[in-house]
PDB file of N, CA and C in Angstrom:
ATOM      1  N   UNK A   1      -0.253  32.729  29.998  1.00  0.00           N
ATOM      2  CA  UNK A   1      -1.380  31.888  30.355  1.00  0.00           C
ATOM      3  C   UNK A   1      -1.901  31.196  29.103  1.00  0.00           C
ATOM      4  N   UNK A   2      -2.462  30.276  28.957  1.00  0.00           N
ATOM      5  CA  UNK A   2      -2.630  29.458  28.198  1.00  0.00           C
ATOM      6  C   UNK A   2      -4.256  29.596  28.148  1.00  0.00           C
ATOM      7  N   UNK A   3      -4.520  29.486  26.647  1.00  0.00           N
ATOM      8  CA  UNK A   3      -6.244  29.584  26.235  1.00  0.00           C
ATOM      9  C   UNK A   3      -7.153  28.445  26.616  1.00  0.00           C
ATOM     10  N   UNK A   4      -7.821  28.764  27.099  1.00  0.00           N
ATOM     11  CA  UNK A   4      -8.684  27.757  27.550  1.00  0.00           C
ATOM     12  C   UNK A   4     -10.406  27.629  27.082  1.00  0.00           C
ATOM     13  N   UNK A   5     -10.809  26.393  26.807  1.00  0.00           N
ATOM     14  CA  UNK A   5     -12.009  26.100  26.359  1.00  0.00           C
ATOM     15  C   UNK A   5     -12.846  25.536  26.852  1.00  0.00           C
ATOM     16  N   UNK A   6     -13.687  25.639  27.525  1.00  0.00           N
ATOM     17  CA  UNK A   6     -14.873  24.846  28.253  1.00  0.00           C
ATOM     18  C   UNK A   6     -16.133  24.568  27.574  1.00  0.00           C
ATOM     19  N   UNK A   7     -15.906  22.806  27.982  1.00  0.00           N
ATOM     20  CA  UNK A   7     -17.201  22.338  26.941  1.00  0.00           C
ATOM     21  C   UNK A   7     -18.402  21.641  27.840  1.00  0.00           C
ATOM     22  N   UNK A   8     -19.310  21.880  27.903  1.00  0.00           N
ATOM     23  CA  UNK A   8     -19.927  21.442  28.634  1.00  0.00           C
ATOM     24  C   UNK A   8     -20.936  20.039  28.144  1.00  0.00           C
ATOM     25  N   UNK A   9     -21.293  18.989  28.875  1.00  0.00           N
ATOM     26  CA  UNK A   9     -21.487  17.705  28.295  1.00  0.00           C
ATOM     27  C   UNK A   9     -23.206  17.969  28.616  1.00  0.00           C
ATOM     28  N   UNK A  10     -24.096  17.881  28.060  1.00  0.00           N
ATOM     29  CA  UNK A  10     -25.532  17.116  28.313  1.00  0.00           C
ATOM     30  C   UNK A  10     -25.432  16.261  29.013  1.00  0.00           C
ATOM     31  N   UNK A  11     -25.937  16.011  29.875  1.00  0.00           N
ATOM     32  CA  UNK A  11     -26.881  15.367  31.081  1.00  0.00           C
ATOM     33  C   UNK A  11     -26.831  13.847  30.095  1.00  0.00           C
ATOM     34  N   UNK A  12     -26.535  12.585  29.768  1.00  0.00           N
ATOM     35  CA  UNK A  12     -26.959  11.408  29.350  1.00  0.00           C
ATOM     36  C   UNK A  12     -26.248  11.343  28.134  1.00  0.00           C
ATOM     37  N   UNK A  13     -25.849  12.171  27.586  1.00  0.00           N
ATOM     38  CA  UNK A  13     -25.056  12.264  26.482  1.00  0.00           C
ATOM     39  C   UNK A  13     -23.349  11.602  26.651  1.00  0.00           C
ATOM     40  N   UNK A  14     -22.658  10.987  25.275  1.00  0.00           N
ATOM     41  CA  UNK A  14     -21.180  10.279  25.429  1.00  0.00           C
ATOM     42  C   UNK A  14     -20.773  11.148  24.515  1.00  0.00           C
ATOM     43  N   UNK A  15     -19.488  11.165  25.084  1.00  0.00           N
ATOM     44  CA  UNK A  15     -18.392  11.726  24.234  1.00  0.00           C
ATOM     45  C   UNK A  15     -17.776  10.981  23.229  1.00  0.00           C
ATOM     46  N   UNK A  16     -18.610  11.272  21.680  1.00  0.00           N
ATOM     47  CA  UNK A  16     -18.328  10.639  20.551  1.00  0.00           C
ATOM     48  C   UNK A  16     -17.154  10.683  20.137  1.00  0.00           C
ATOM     49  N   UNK A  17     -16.253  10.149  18.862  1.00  0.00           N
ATOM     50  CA  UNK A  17     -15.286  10.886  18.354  1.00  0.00           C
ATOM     51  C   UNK A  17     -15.927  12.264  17.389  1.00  0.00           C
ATOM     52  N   UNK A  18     -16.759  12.033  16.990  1.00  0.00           N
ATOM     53  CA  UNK A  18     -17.264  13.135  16.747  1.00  0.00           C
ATOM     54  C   UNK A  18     -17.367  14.565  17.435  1.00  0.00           C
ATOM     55  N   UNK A  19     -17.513  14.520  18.304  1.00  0.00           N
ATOM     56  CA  UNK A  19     -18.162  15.184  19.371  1.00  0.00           C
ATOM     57  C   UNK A  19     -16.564  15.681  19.747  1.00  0.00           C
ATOM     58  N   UNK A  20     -15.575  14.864  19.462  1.00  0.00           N
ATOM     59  CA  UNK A  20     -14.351  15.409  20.259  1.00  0.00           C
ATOM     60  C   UNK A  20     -13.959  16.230  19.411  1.00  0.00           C
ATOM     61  N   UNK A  21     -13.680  15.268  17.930  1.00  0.00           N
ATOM     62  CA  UNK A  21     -12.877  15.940  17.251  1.00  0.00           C
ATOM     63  C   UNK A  21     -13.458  17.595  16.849  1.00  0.00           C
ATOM     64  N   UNK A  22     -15.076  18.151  17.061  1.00  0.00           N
ATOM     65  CA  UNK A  22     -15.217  19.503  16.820  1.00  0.00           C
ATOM     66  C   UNK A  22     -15.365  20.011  18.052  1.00  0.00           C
ATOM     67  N   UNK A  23     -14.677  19.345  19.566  1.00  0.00           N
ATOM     68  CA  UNK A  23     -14.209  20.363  20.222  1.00  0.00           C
ATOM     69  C   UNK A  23     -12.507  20.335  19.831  1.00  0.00           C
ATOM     70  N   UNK A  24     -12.076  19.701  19.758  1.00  0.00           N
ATOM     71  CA  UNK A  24     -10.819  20.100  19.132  1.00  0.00           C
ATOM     72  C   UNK A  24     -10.374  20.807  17.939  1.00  0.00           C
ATOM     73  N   UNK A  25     -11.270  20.992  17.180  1.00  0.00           N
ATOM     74  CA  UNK A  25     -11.699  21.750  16.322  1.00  0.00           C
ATOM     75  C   UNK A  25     -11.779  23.434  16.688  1.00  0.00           C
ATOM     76  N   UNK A  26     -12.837  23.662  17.540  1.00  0.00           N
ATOM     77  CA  UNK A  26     -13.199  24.707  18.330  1.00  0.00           C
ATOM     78  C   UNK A  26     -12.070  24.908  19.209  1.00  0.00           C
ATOM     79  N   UNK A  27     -11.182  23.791  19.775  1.00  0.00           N
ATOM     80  CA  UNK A  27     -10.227  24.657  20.644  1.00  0.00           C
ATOM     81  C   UNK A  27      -8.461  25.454  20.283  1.00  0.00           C
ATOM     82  N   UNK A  28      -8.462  24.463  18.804  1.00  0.00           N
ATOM     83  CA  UNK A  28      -7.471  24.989  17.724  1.00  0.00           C
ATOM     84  C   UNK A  28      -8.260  26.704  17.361  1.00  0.00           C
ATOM     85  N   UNK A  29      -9.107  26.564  17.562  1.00  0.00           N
ATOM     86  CA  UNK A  29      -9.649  28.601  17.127  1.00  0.00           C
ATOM     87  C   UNK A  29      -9.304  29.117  17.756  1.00  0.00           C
ATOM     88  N   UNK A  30      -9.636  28.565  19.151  1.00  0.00           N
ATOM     89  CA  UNK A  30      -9.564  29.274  20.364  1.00  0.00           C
ATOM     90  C   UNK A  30      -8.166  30.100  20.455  1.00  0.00           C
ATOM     91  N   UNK A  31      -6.775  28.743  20.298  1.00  0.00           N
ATOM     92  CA  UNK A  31      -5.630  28.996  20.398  1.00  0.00           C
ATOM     93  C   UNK A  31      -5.062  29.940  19.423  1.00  0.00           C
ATOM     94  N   UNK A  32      -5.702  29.621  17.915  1.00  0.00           N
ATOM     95  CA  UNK A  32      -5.774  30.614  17.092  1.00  0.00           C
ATOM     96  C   UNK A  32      -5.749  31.997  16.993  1.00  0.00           C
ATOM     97  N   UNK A  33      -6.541  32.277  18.271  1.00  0.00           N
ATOM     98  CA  UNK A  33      -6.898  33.841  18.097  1.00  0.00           C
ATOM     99  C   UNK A  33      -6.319  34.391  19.282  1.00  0.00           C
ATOM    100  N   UNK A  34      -6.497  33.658  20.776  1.00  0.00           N
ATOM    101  CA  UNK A  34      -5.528  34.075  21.561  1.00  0.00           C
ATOM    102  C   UNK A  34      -4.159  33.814  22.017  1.00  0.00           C
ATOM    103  N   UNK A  35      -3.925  32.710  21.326  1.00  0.00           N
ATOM    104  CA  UNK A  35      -2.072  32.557  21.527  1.00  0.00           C
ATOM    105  C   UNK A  35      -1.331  31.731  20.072  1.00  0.00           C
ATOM    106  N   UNK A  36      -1.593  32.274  18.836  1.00  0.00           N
ATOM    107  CA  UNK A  36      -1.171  31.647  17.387  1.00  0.00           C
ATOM    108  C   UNK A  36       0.114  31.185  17.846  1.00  0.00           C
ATOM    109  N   UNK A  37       0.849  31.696  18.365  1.00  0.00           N
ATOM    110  CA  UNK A  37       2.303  30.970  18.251  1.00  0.00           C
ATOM    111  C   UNK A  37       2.647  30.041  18.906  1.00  0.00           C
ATOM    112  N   UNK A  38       1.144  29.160  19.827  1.00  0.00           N
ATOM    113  CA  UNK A  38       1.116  28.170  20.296  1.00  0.00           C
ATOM    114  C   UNK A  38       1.076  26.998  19.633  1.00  0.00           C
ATOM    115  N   UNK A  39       0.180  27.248  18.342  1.00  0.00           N
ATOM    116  CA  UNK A  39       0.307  26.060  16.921  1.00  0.00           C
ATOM    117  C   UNK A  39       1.490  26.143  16.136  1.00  0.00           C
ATOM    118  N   UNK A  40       2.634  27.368  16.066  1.00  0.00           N
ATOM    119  CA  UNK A  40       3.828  26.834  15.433  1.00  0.00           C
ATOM    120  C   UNK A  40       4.198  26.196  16.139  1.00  0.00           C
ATOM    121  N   UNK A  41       4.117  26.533  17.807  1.00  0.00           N
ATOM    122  CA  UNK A  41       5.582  26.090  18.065  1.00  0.00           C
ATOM    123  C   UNK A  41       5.130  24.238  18.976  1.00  0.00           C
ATOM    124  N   UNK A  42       3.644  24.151  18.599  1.00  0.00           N
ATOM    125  CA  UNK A  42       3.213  22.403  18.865  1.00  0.00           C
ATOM    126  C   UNK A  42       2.227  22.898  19.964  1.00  0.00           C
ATOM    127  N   UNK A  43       1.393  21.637  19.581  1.00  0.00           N
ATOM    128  CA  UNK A  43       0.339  21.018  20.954  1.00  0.00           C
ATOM    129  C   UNK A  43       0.529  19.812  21.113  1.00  0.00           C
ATOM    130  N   UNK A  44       0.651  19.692  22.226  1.00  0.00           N
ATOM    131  CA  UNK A  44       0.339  18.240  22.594  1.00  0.00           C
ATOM    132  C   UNK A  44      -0.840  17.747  24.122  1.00  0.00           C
ATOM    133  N   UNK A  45      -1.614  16.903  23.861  1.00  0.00           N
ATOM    134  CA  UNK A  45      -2.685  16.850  24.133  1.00  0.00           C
ATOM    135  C   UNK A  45      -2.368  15.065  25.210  1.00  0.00           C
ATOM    136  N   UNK A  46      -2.475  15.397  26.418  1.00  0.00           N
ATOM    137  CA  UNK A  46      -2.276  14.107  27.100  1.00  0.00           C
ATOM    138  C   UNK A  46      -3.945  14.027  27.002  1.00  0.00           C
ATOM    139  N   UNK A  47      -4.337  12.516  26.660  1.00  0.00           N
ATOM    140  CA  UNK A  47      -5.670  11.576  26.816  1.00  0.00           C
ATOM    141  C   UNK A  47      -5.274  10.156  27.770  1.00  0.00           C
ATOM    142  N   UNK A  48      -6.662  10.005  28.057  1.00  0.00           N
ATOM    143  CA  UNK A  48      -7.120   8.782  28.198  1.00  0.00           C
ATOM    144  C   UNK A  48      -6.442   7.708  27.451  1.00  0.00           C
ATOM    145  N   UNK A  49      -6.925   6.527  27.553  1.00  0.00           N
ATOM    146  CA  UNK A  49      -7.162   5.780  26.313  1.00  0.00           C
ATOM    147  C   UNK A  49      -8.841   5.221  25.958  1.00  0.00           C
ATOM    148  N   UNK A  50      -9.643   6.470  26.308  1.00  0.00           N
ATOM    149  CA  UNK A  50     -10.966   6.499  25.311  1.00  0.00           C
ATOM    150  C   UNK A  50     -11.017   6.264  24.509  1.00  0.00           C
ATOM    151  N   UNK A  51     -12.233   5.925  23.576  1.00  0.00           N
ATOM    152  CA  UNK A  51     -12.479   5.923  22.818  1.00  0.00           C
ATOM    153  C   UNK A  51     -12.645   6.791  21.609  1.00  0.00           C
ATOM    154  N   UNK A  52     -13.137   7.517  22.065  1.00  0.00           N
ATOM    155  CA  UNK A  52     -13.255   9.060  21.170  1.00  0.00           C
ATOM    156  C   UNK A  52     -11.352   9.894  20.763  1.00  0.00           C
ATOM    157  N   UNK A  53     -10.922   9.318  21.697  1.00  0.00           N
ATOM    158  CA  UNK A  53      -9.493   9.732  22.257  1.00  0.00           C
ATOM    159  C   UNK A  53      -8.562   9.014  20.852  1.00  0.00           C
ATOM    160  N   UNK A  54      -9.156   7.687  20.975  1.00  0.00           N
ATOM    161  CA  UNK A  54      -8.626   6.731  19.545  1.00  0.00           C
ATOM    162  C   UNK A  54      -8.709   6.189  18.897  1.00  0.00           C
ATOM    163  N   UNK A  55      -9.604   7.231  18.393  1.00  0.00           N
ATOM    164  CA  UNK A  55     -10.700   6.366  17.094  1.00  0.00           C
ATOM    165  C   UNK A  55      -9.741   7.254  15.855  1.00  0.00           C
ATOM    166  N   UNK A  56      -9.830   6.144  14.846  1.00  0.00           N
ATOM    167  CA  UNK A  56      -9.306   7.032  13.308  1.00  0.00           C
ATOM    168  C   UNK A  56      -9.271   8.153  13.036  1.00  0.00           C
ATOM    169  N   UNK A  57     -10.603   8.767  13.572  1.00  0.00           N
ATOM    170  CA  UNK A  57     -11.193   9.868  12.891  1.00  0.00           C
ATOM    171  C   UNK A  57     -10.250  10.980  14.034  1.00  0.00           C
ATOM    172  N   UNK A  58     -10.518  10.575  14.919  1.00  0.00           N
ATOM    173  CA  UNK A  58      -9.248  11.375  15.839  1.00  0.00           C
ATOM    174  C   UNK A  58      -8.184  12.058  15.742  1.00  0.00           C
ATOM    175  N   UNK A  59      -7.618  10.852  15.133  1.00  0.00           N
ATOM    176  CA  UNK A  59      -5.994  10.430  15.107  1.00  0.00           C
ATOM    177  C   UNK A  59      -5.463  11.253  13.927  1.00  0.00           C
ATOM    178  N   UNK A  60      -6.558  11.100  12.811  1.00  0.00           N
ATOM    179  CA  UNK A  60      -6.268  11.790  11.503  1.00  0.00           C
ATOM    180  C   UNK A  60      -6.706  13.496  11.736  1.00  0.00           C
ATOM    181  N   UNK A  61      -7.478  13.597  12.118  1.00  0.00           N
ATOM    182  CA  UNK A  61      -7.202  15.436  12.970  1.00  0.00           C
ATOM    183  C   UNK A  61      -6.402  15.942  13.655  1.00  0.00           C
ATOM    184  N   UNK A  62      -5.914  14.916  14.330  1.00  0.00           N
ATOM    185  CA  UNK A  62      -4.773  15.400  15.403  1.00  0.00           C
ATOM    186  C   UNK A  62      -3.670  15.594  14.072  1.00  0.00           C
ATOM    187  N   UNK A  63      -3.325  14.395  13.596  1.00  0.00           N
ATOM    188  CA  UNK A  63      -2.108  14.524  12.109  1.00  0.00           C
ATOM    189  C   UNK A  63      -2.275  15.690  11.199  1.00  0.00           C
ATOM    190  N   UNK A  64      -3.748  16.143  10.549  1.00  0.00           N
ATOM    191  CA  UNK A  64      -3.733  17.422  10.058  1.00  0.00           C
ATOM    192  C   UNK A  64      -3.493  18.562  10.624  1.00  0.00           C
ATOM    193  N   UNK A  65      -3.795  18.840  11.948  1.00  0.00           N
ATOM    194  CA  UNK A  65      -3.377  19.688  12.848  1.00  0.00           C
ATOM    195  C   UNK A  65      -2.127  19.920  13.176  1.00  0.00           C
ATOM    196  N   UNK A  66      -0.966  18.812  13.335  1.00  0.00           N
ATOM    197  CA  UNK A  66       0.186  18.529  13.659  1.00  0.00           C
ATOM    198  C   UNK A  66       0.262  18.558  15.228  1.00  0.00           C
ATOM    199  N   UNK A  67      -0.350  17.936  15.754  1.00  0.00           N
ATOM    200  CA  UNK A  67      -0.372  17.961  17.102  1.00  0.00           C
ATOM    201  C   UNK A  67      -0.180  16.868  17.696  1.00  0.00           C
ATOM    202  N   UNK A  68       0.689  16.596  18.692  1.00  0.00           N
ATOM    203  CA  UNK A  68       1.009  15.558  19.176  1.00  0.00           C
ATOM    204  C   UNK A  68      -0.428  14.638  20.144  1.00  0.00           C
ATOM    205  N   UNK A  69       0.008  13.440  20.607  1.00  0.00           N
ATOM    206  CA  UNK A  69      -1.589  13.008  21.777  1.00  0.00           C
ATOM    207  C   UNK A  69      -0.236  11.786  22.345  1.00  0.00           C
ATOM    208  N   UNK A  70      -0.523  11.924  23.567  1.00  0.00           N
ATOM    209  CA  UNK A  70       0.404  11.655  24.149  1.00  0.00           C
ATOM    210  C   UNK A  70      -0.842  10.421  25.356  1.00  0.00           C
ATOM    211  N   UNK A  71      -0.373   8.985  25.647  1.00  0.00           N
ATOM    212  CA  UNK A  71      -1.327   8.174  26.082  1.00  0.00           C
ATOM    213  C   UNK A  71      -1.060   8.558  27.786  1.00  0.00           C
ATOM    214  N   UNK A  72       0.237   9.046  28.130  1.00  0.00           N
ATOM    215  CA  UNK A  72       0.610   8.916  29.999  1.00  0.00           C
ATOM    216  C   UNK A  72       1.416  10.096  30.219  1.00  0.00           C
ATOM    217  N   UNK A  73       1.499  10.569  31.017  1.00  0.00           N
ATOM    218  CA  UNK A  73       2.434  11.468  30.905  1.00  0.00           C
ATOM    219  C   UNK A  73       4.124  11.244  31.204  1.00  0.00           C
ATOM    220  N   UNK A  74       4.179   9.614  31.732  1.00  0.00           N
ATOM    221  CA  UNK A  74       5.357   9.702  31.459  1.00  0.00           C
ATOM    222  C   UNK A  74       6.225   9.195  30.403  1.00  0.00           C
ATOM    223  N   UNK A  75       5.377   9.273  29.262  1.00  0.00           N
ATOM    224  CA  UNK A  75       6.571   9.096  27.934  1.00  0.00           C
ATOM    225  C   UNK A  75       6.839  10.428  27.527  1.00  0.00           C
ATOM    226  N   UNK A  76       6.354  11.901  28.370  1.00  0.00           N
ATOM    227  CA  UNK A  76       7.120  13.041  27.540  1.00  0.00           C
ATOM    228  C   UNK A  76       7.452  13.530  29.474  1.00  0.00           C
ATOM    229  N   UNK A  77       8.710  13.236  29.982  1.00  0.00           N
ATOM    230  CA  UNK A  77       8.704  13.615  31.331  1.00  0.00           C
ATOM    231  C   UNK A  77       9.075  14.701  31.314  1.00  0.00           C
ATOM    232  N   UNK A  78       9.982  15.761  30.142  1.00  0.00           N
ATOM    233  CA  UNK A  78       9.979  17.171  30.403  1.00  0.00           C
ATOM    234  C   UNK A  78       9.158  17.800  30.393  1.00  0.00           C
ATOM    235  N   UNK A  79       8.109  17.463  30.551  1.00  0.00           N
ATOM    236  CA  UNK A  79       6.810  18.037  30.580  1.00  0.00           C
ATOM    237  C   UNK A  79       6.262  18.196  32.493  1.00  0.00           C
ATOM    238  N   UNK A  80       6.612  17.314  32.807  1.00  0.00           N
ATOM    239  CA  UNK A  80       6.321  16.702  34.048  1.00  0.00           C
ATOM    240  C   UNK A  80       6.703  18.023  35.084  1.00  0.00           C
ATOM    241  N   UNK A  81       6.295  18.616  36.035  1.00  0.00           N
ATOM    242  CA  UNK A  81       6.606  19.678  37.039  1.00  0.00           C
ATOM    243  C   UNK A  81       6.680  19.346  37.973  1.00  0.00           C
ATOM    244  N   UNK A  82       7.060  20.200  39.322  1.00  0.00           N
ATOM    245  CA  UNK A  82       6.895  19.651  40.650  1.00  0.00           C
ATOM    246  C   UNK A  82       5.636  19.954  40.816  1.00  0.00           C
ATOM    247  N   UNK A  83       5.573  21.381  40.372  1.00  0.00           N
ATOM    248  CA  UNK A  83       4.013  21.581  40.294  1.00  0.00           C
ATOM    249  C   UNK A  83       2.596  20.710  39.995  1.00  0.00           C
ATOM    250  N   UNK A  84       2.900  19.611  39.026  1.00  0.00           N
ATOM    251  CA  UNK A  84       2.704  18.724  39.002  1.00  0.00           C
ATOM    252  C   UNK A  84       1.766  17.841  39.576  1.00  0.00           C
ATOM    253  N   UNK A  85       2.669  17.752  40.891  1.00  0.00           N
ATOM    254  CA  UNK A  85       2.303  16.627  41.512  1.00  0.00           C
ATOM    255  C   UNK A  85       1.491  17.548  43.010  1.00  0.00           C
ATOM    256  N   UNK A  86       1.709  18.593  43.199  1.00  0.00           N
ATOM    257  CA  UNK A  86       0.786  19.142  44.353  1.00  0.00           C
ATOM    258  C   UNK A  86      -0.743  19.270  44.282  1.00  0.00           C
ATOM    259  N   UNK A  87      -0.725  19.077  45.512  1.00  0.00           N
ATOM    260  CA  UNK A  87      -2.399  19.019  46.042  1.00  0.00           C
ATOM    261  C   UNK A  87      -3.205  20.162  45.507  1.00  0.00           C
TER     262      UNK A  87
END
């Protein structure tokens, strides 16, 4: 099973790049402590094309991290399940 992080947004509040990059921050710990051999062996992170998603400041965390960000899911289709696609 895979670690999971729940962030919860304020009421009127946007999702800065700021704001992303230290939940991504917080969710590299997460993975850290309950599944480490999830950062050798890669993350990759399907987004939007938000803002916060692709801003510099982003892009250059995701690169120190070594983690992939992927814009659709079908430019990585082994990824893709039947599971997938059910209701």
């Amino acid at each position: 099973m895979c670690p999971h992080l729940i962030v919860y947004l304020e009421r009127d509040h946007t999702v800065t790049a700021d704001r992303y990059c230290d939940t991504l921050a917080r969710l590299r710990e997460v993975i850290r402590l309950k599944r480490p051999g999830i950062l050798n062996d890669g993350v990759i992170l399907l987004n939007d094309n938000a803002r916060s998603h692709t801003a510099s400041k982003t892009r250059e965390l995701l690169q120190m991290f070594q983690w992939e960000s992927h814009l659709h899911t079908y430019q990585i289709r082994h990824l893709v399940t039947i599971s997938f696609f059910r209701n």
